[in-house]
PDB file of N, CA and C in Angstrom:
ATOM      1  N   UNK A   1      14.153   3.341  37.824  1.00  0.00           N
ATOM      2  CA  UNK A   1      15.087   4.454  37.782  1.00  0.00           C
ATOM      3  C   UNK A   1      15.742   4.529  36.404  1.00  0.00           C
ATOM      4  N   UNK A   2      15.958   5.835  35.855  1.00  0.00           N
ATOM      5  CA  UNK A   2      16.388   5.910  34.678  1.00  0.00           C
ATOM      6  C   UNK A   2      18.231   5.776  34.494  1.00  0.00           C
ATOM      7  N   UNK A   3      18.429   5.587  33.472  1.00  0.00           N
ATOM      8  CA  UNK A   3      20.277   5.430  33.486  1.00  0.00           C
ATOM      9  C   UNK A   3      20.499   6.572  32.266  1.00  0.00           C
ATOM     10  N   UNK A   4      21.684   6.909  32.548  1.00  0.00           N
ATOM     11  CA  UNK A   4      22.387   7.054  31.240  1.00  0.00           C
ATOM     12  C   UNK A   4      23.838   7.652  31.512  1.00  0.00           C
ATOM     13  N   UNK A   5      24.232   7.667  30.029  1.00  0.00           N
ATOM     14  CA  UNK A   5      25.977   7.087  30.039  1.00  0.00           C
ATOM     15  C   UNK A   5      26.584   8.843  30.281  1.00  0.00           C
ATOM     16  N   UNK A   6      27.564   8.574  31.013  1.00  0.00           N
ATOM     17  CA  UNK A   6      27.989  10.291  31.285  1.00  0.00           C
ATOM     18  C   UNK A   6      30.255  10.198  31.015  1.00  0.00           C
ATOM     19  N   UNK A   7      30.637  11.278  30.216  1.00  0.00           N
ATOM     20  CA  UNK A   7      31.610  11.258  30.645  1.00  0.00           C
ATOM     21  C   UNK A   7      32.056  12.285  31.737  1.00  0.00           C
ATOM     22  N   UNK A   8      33.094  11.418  32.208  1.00  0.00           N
ATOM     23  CA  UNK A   8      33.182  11.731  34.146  1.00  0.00           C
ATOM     24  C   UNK A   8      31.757  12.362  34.611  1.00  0.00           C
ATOM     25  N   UNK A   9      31.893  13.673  34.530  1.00  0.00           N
ATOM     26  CA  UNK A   9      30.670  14.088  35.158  1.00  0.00           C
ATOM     27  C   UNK A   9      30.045  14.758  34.407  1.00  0.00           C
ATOM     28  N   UNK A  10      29.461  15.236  33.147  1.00  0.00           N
ATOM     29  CA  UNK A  10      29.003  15.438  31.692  1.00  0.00           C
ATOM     30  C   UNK A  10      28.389  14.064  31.283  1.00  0.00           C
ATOM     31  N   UNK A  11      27.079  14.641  31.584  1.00  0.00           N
ATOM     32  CA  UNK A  11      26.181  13.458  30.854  1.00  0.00           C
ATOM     33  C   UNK A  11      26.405  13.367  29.217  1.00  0.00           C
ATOM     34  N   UNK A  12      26.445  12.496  28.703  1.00  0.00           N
ATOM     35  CA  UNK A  12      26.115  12.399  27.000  1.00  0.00           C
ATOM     36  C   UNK A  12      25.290  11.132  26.730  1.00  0.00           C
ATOM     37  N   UNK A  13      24.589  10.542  27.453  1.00  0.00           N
ATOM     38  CA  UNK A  13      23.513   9.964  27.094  1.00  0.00           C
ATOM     39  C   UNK A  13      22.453  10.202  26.632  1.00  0.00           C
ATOM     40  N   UNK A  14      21.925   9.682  26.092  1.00  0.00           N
ATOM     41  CA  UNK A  14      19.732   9.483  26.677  1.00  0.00           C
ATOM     42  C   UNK A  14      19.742   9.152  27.781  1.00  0.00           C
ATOM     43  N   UNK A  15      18.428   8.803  28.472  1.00  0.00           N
ATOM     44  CA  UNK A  15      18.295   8.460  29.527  1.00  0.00           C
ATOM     45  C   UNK A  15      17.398   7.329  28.918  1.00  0.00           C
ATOM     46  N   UNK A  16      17.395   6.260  30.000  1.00  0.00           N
ATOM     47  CA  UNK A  16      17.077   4.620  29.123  1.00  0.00           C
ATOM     48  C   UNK A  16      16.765   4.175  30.658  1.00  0.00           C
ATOM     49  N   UNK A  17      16.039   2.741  30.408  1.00  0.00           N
ATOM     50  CA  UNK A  17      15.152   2.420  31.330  1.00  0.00           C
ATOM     51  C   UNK A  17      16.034   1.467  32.490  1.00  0.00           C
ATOM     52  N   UNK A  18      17.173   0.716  31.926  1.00  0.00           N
ATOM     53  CA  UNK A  18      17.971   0.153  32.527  1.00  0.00           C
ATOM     54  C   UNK A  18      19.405   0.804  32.195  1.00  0.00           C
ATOM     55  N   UNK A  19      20.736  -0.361  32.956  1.00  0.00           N
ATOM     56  CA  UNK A  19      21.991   0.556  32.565  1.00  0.00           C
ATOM     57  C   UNK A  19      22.157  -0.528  31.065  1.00  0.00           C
ATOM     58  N   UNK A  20      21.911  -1.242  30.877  1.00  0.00           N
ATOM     59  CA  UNK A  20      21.841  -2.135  29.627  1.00  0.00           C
ATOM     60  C   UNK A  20      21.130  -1.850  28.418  1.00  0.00           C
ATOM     61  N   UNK A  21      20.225  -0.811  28.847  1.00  0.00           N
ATOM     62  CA  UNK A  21      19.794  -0.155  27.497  1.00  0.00           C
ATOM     63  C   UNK A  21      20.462   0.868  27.393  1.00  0.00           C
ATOM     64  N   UNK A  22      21.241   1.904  28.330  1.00  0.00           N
ATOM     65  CA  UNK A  22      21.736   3.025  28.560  1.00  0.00           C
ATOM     66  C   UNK A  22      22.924   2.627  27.732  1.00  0.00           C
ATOM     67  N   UNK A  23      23.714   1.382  27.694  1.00  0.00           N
ATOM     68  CA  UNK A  23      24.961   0.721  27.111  1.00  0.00           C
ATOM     69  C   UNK A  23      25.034   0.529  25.387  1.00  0.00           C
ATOM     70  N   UNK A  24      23.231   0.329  25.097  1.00  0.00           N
ATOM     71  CA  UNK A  24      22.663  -0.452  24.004  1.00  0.00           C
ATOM     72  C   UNK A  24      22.298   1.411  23.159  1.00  0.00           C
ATOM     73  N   UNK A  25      21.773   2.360  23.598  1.00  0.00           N
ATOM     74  CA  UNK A  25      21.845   3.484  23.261  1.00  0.00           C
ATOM     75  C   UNK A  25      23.033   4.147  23.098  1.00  0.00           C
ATOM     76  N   UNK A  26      23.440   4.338  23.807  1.00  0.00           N
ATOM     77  CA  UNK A  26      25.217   4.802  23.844  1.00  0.00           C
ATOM     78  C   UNK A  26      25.913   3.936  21.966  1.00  0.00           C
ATOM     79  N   UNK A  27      25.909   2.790  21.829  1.00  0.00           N
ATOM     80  CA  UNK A  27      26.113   2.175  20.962  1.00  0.00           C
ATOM     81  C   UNK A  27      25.317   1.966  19.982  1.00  0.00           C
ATOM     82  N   UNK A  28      24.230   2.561  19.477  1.00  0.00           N
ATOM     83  CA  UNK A  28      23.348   2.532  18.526  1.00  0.00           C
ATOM     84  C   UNK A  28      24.092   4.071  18.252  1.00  0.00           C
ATOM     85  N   UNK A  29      24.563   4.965  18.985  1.00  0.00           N
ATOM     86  CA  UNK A  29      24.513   6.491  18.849  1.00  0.00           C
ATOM     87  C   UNK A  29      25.911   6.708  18.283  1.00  0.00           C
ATOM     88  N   UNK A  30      27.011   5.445  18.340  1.00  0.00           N
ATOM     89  CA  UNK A  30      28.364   5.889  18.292  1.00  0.00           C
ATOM     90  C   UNK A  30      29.139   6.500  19.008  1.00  0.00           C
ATOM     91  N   UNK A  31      28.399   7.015  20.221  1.00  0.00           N
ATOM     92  CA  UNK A  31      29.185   6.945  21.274  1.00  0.00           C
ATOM     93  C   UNK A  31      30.791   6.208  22.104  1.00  0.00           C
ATOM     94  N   UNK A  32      30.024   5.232  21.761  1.00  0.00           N
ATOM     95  CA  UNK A  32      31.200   3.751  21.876  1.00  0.00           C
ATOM     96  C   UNK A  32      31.087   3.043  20.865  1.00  0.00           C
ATOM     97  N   UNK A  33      32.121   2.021  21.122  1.00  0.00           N
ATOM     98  CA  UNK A  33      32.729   0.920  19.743  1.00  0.00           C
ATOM     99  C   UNK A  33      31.973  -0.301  20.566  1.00  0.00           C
ATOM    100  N   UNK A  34      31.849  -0.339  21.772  1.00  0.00           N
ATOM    101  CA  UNK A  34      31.719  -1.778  21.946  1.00  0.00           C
ATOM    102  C   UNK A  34      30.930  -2.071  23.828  1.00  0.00           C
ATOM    103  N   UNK A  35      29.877  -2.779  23.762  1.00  0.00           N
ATOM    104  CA  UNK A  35      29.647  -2.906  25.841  1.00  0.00           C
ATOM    105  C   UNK A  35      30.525  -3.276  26.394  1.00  0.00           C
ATOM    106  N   UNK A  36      31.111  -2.974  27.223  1.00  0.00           N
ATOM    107  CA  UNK A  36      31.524  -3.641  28.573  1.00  0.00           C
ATOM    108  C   UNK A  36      30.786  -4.609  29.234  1.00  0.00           C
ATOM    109  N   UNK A  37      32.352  -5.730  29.009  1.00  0.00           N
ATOM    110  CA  UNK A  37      31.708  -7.023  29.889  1.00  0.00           C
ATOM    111  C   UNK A  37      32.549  -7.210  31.517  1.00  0.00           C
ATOM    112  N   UNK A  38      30.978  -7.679  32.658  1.00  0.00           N
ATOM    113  CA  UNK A  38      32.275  -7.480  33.664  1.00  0.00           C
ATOM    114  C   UNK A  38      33.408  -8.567  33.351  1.00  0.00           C
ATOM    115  N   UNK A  39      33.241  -9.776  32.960  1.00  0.00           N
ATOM    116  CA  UNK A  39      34.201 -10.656  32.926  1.00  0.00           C
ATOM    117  C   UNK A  39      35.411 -10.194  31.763  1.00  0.00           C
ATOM    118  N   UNK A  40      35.541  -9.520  31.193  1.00  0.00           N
ATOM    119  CA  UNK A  40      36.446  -9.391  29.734  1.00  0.00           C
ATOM    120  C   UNK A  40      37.968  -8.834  31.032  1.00  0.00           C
ATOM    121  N   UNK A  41      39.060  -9.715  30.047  1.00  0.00           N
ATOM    122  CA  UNK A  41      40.206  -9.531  30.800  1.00  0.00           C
ATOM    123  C   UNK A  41      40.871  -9.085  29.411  1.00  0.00           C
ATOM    124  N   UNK A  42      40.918  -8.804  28.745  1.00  0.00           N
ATOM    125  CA  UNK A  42      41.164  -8.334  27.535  1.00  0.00           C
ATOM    126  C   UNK A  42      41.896  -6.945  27.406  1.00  0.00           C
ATOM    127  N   UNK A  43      41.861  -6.044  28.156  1.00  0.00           N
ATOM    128  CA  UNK A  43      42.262  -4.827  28.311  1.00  0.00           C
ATOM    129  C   UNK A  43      40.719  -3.673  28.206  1.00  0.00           C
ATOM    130  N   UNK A  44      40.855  -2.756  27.669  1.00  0.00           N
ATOM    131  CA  UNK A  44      39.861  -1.315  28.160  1.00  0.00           C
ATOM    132  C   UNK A  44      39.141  -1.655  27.168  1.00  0.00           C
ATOM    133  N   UNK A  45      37.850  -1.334  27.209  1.00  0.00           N
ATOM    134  CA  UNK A  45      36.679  -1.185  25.980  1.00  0.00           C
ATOM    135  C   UNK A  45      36.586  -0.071  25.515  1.00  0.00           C
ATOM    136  N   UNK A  46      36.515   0.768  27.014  1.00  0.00           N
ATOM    137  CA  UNK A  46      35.857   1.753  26.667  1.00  0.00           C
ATOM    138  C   UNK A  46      37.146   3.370  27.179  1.00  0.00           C
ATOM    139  N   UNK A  47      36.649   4.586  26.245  1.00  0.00           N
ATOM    140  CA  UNK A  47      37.808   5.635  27.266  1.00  0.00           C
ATOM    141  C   UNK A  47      37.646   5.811  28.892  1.00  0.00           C
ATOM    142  N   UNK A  48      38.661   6.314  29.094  1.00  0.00           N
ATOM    143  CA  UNK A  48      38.522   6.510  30.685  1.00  0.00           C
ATOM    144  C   UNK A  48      37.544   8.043  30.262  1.00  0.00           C
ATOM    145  N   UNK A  49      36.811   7.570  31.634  1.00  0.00           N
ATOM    146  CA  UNK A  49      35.708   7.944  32.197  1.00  0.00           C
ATOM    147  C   UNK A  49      34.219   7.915  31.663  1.00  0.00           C
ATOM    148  N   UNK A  50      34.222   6.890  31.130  1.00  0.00           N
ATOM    149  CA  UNK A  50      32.748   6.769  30.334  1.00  0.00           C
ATOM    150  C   UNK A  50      32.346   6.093  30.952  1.00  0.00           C
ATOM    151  N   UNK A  51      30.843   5.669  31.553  1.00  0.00           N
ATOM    152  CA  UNK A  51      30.598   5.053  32.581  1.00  0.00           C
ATOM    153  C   UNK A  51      28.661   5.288  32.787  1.00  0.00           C
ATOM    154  N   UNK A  52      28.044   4.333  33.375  1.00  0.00           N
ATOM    155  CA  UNK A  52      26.858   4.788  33.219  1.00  0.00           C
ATOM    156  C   UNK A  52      26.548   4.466  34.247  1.00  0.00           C
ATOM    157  N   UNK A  53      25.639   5.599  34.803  1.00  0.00           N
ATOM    158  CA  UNK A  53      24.927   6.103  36.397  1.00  0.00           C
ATOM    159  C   UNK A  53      23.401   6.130  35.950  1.00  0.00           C
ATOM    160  N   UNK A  54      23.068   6.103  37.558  1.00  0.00           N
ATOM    161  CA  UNK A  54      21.458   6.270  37.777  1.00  0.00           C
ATOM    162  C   UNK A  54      21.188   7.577  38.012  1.00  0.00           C
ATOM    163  N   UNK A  55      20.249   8.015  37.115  1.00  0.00           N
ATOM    164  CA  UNK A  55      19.427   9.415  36.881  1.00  0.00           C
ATOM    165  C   UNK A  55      18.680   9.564  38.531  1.00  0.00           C
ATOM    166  N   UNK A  56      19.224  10.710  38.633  1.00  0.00           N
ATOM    167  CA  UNK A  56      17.272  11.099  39.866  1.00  0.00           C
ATOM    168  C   UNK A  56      16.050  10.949  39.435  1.00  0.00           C
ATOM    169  N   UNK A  57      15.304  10.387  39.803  1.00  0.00           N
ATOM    170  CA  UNK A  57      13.827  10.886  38.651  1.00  0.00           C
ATOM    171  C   UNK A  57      13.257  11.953  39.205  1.00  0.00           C
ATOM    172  N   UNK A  58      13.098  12.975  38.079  1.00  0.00           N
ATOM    173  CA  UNK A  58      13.180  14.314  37.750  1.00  0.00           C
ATOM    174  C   UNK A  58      12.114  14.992  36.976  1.00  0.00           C
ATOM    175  N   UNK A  59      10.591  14.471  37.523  1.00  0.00           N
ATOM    176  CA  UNK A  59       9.608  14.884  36.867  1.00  0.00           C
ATOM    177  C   UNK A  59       8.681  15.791  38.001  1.00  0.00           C
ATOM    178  N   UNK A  60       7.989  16.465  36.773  1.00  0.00           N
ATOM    179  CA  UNK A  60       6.672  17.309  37.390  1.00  0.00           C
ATOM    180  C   UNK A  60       5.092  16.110  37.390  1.00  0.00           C
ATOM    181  N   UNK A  61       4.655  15.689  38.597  1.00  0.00           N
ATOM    182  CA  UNK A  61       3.614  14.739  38.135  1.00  0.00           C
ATOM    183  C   UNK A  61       2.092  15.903  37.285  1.00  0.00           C
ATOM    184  N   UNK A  62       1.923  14.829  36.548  1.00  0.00           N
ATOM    185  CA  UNK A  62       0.401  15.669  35.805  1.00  0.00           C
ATOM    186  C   UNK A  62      -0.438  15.592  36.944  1.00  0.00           C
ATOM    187  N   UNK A  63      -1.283  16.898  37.079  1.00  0.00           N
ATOM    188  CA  UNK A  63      -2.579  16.799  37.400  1.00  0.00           C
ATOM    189  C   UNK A  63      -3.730  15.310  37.435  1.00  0.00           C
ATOM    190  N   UNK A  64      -3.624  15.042  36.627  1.00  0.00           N
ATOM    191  CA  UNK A  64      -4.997  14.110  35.922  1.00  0.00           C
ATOM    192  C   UNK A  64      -4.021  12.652  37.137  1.00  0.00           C
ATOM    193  N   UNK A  65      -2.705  12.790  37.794  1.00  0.00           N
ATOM    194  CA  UNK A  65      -2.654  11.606  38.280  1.00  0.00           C
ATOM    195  C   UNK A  65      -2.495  11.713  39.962  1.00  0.00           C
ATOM    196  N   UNK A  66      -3.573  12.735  40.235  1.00  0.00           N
ATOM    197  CA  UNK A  66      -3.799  12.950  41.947  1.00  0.00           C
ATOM    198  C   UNK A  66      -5.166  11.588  41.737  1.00  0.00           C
ATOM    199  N   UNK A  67      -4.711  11.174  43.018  1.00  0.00           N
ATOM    200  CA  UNK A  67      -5.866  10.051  43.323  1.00  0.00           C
ATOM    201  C   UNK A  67      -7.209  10.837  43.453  1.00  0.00           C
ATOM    202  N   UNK A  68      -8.312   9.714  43.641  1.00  0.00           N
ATOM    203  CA  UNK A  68      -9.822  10.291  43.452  1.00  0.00           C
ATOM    204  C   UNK A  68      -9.797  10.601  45.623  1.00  0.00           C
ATOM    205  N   UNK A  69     -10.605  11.728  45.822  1.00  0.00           N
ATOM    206  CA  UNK A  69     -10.731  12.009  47.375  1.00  0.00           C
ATOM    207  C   UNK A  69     -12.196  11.022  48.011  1.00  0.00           C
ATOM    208  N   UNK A  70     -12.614  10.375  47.091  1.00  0.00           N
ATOM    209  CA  UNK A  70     -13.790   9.601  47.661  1.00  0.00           C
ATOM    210  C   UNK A  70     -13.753   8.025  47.134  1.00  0.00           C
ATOM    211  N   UNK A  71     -14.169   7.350  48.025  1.00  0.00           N
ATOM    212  CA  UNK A  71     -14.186   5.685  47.124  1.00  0.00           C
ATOM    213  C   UNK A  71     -15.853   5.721  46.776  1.00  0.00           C
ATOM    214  N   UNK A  72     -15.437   5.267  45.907  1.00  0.00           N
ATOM    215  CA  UNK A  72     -17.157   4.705  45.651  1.00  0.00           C
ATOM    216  C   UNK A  72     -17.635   3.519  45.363  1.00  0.00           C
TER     217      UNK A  72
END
């Protein structure tokens, strides 16, 4: 399932293969300053409502990937 980082409900991600690359994109992009750790007691990393969710997967399949109708 694909991830990516949305504020509140406004995506502004990519979409990335885990939520850890979704975190790692977001921060290559400047999006954010820094990941979120669950353990950090430190105060906020990140603004309120930035946060990263799981995508629907949201494709048209190709042709060329219908199975064959005969075994041989």
């Amino acid at each position: 399932m694909p991830y990516a980082l949305f504020d509140d409900n406004e995506r502004i991600g990519d979409a990335a293969s885990s939520e850890l690359e979704a975190w790692r994109k977001a921060l290559d992009l400047g999006l954010i300053s820094d990941i979120p750790v669950a353990d950090e007691q430190g105060g906020q990393v990140l603004p309120r409502g930035l946060h990263v969710k799981r995508l629907a997967e949201d494709f048209d399949p190709r042709s060329e990937w219908n199975l064959p109708t005969e075994i041989s």
